[in-house]
N, C-alpha and C. Protein backbone atom coordinates (compact mmCIF):
# COMPACT_ATOMS: atom_id res chain seq x y z
N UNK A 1 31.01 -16.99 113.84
CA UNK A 1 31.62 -15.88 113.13
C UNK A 1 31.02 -14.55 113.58
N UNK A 2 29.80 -14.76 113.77
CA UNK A 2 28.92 -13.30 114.24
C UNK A 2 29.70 -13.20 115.65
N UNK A 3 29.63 -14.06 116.14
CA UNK A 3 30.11 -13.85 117.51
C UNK A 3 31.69 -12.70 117.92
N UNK A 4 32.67 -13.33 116.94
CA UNK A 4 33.78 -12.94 116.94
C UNK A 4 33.83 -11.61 116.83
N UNK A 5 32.92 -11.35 115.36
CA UNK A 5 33.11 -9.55 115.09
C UNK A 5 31.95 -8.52 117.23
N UNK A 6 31.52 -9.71 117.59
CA UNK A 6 31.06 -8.68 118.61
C UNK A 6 31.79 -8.68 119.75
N UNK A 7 32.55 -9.57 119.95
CA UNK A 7 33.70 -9.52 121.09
C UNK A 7 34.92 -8.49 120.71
N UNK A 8 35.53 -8.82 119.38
CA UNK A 8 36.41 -8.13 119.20
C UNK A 8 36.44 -6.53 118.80
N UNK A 9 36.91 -5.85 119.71
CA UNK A 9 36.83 -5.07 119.79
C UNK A 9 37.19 -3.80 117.73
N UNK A 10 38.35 -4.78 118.02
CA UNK A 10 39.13 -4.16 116.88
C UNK A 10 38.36 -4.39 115.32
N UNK A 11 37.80 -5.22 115.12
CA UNK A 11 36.95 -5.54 113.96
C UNK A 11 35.47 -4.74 114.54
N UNK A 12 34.91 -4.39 115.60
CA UNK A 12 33.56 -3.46 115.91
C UNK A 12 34.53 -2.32 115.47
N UNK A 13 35.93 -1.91 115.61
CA UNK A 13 36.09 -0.47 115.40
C UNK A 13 36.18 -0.48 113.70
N UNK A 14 36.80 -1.64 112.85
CA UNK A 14 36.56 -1.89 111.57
C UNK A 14 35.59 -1.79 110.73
N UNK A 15 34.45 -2.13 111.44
CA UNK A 15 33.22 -2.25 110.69
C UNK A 15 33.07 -0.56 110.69
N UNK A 16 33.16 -0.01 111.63
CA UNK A 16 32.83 1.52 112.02
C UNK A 16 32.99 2.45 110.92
N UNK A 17 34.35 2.10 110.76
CA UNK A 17 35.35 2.85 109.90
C UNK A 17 34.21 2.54 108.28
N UNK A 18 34.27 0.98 107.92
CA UNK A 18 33.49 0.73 106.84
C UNK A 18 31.99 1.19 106.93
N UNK A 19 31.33 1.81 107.71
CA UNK A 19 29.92 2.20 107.73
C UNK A 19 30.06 3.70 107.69
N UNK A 20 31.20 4.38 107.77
CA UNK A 20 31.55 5.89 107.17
C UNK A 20 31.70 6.74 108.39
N UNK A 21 32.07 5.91 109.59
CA UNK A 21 32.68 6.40 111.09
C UNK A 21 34.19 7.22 110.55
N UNK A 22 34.46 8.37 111.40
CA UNK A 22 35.50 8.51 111.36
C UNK A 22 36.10 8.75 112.88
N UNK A 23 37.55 7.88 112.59
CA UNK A 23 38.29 7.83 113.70
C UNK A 23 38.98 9.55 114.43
N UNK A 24 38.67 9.69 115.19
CA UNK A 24 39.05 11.03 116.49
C UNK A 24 39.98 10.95 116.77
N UNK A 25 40.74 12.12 117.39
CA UNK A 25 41.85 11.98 118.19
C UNK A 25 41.62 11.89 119.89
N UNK A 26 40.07 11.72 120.22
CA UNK A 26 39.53 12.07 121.60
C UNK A 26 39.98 9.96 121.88
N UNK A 27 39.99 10.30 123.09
CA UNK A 27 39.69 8.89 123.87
C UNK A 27 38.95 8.66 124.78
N UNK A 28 38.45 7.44 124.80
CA UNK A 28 37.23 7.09 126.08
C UNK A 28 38.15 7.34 127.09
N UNK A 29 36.20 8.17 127.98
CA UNK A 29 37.34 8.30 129.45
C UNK A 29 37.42 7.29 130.74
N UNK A 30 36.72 5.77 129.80
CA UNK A 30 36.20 5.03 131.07
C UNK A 30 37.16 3.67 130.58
N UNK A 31 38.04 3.68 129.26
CA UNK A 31 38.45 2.64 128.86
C UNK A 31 40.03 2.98 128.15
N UNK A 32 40.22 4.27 127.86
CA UNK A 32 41.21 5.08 126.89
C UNK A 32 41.19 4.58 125.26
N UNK A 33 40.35 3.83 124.78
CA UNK A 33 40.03 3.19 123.69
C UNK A 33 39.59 4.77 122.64
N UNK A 34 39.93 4.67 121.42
CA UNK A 34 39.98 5.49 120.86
C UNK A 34 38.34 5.50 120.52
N UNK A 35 38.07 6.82 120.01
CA UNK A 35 36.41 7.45 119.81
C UNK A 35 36.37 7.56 118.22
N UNK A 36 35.51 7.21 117.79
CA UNK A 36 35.12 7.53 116.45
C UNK A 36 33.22 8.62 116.31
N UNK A 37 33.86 9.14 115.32
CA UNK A 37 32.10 10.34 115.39
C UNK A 37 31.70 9.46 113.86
N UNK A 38 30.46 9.20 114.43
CA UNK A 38 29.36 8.50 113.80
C UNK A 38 28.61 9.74 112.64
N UNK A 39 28.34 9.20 111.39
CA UNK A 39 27.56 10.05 110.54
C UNK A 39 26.55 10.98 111.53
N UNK A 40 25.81 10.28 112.24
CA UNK A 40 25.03 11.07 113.08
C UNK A 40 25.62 12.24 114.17
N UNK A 41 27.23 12.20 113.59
CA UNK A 41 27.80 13.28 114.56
C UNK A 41 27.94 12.64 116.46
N UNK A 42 27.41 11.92 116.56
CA UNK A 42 27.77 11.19 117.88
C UNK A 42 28.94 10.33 117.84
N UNK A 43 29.69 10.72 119.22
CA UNK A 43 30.63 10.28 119.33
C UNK A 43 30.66 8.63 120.35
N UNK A 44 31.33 8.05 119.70
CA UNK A 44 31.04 6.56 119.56
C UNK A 44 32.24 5.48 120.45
N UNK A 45 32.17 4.62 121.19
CA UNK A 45 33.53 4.34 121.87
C UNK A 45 32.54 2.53 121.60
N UNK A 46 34.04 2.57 120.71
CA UNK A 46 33.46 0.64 120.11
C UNK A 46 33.97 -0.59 120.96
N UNK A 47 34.99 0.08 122.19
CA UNK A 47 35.10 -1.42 122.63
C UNK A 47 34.03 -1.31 123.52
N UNK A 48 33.34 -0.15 124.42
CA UNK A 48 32.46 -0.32 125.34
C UNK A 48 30.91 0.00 124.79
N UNK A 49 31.00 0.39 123.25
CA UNK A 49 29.80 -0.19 123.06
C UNK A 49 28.83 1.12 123.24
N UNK A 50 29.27 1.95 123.99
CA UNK A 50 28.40 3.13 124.40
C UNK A 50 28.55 4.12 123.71
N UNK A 51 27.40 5.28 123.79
CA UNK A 51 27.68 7.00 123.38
C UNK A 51 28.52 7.78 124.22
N UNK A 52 29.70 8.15 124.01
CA UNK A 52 30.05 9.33 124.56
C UNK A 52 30.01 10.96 124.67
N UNK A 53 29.66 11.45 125.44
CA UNK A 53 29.31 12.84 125.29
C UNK A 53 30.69 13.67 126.01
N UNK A 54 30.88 14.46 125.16
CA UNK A 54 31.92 15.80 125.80
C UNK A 54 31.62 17.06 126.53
N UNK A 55 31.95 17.26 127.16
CA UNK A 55 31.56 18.31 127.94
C UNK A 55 32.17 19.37 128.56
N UNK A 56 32.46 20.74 127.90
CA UNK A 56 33.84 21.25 128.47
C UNK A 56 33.42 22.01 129.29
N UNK A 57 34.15 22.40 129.82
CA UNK A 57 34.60 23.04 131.53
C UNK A 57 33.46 23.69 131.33
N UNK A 58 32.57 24.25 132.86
CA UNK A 58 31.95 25.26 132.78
C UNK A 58 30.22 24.73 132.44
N UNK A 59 30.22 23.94 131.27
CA UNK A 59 28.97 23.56 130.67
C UNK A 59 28.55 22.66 131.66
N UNK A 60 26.84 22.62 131.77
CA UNK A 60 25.86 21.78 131.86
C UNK A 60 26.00 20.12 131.08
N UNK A 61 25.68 19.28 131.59
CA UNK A 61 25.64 18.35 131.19
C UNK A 61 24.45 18.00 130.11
N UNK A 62 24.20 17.26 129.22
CA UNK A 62 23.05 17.25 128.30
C UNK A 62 22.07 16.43 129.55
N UNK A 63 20.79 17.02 129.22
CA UNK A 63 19.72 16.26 129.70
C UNK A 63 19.67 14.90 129.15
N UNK A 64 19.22 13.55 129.77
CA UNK A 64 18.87 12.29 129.20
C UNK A 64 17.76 12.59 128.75
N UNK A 65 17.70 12.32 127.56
CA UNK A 65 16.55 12.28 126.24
C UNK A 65 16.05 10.95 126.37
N UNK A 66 16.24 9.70 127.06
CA UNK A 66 15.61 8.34 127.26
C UNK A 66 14.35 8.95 127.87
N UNK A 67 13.39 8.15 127.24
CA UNK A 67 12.23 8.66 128.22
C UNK A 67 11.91 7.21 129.52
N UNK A 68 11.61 7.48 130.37
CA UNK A 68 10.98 6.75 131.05
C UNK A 68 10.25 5.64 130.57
N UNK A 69 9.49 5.37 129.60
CA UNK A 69 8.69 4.45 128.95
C UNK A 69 9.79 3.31 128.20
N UNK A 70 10.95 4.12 128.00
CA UNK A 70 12.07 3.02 127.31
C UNK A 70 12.29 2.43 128.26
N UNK A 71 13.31 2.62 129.34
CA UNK A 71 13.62 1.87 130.74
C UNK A 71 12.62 0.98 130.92
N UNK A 72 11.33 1.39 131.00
CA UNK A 72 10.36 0.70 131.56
C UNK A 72 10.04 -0.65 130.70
N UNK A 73 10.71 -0.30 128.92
CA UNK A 73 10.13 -1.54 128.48
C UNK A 73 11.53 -2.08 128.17
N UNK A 74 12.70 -1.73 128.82
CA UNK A 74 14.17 -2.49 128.73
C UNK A 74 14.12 -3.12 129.54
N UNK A 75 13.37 -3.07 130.99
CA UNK A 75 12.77 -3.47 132.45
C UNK A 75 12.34 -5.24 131.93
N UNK A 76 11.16 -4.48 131.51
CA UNK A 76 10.62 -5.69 131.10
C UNK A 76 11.19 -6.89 129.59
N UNK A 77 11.93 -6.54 128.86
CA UNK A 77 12.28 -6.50 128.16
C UNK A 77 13.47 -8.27 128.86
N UNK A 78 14.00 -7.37 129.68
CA UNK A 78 15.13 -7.91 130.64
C UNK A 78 14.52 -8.62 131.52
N UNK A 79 13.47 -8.46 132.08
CA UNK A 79 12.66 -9.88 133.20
C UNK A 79 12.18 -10.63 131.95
N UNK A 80 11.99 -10.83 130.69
CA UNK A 80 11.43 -11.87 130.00
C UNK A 80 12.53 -12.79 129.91
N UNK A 81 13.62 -11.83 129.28
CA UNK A 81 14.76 -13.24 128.84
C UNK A 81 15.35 -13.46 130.35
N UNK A 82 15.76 -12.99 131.18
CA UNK A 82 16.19 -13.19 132.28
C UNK A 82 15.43 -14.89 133.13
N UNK A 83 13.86 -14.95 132.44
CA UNK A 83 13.20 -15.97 132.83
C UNK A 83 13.37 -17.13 131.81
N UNK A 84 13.51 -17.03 130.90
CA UNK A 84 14.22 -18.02 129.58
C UNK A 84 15.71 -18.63 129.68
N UNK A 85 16.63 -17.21 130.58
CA UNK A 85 17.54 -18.18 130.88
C UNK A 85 17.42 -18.59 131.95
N UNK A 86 16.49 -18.58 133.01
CA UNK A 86 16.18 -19.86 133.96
C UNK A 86 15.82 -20.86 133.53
N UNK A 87 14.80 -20.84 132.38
CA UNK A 87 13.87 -22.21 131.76
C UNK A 87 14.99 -22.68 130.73
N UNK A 88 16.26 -21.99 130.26
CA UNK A 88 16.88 -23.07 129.92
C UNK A 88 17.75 -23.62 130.66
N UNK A 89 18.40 -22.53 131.61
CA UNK A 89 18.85 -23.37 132.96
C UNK A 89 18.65 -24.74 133.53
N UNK A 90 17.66 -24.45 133.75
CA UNK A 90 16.58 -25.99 134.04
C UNK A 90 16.79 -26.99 133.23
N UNK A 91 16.34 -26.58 132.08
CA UNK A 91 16.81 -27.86 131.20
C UNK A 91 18.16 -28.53 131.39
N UNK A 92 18.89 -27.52 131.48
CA UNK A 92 20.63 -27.92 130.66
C UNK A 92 20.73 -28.96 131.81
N UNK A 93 20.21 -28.92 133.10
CA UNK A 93 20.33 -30.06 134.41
C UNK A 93 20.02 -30.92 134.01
N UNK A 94 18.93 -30.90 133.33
CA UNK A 94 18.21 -32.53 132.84
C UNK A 94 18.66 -33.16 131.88
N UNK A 95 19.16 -32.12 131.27
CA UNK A 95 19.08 -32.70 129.35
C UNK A 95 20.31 -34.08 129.33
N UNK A 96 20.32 -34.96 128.65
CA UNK A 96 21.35 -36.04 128.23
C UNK A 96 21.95 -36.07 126.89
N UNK A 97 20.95 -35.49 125.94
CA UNK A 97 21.17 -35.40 124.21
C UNK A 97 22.21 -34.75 124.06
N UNK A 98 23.22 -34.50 123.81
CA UNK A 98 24.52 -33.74 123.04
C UNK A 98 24.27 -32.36 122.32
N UNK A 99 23.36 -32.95 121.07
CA UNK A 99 23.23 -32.09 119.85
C UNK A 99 22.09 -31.52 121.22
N UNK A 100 21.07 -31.60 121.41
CA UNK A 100 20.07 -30.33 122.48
C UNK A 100 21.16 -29.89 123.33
N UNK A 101 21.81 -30.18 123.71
CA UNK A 101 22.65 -29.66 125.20
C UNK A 101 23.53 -28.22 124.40
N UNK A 102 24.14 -28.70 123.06
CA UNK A 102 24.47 -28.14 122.55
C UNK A 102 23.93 -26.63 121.65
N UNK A 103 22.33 -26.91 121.51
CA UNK A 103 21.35 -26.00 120.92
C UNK A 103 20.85 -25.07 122.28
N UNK A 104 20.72 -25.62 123.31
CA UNK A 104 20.42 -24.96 124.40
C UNK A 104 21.40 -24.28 124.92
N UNK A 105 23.14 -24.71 124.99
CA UNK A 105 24.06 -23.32 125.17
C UNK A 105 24.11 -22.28 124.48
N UNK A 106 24.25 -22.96 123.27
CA UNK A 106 23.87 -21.38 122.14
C UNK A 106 22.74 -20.54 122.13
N UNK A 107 21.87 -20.96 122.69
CA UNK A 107 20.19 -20.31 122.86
C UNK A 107 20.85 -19.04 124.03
N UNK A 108 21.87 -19.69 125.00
CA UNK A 108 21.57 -19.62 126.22
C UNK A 108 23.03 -18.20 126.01
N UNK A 109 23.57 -18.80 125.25
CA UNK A 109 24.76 -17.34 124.80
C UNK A 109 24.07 -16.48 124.16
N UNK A 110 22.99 -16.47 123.68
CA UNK A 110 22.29 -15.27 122.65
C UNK A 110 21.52 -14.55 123.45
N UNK A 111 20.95 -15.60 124.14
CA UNK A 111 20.34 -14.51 125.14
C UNK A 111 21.34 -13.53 126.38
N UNK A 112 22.05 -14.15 126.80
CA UNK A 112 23.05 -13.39 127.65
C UNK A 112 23.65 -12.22 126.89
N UNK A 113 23.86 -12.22 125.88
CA UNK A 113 24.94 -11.00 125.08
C UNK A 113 23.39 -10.16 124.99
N UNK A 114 22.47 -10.67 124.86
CA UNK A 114 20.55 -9.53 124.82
C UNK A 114 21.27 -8.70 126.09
N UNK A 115 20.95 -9.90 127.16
CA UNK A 115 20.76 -9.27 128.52
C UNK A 115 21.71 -7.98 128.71
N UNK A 116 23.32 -8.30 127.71
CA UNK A 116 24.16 -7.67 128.19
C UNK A 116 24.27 -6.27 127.52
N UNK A 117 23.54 -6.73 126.15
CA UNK A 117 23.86 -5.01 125.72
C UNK A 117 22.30 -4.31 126.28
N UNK A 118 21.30 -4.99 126.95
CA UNK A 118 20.08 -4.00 127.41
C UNK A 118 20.78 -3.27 128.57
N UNK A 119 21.71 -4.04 129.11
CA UNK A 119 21.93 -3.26 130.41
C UNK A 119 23.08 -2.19 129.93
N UNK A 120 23.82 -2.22 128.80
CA UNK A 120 24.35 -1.06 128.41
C UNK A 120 23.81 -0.08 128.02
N UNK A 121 22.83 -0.18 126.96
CA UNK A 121 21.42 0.66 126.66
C UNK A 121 20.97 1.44 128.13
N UNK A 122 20.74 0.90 128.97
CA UNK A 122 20.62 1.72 129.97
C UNK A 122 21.09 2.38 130.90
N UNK A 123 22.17 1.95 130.72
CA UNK A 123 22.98 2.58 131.61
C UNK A 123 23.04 3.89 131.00
């Protein structure tokens, strides 16, 4: 069930709306998916998950406020599980049990959706 609300796009833009998002008339410019501005005034694009920033003609782009020390521990962050899904890799070759084969894909999907939103985080 957790799973569903994070794939689907349309229930992440639902929840949005229910956490006191309001829906924009702007659209992502990397997906055309509609933008919602977050209480925090940031503008929000729910199928890709990312911050969007606007920027009109003429203006400077905002400086990245990430500091170096984040990357560095999303870095590492990302070589830990990246090595967990080798060590369950490994297993899933060996394993014969059903119910483990079965506890080790799901291990092995939780960690991949990690891997996948660190690498959005950084981007």
């Amino acid at each position: 069930m957790q799973q569903d609300r994070e794939d689907n796009p349309i229930k992440r833009m639902a929840e949005l709306l229910r956490q006191g998002a309001t829906l924009t008339d702007l659209s992502c410019p990397a997906c055309a998916s509609p933008l919602f501005r977050l209480k925090d005034s940031t503008l929000w694009c729910a199928k890709d998950e990312k911050k969007v920033i606007v920027i009109k003609e003429g203006q400077e782009p905002p400086k990245q406020n990430v500091p170096a020390q984040n990357n560095n521990a999303y870095d590492k962050l990302e070589s830990v599980l990246m090595t967990k899904i080798n060590d369950i890799q490994n297993k899933i070759e060996t394993i014969q049990d059903i119910d483990e084969l079965q506890k080790l894909t799901s291990a092995l999907n939780e960690l991949l959706n990690s891997v996948e939103k660190i690498k959005k985080m950084k981007a």
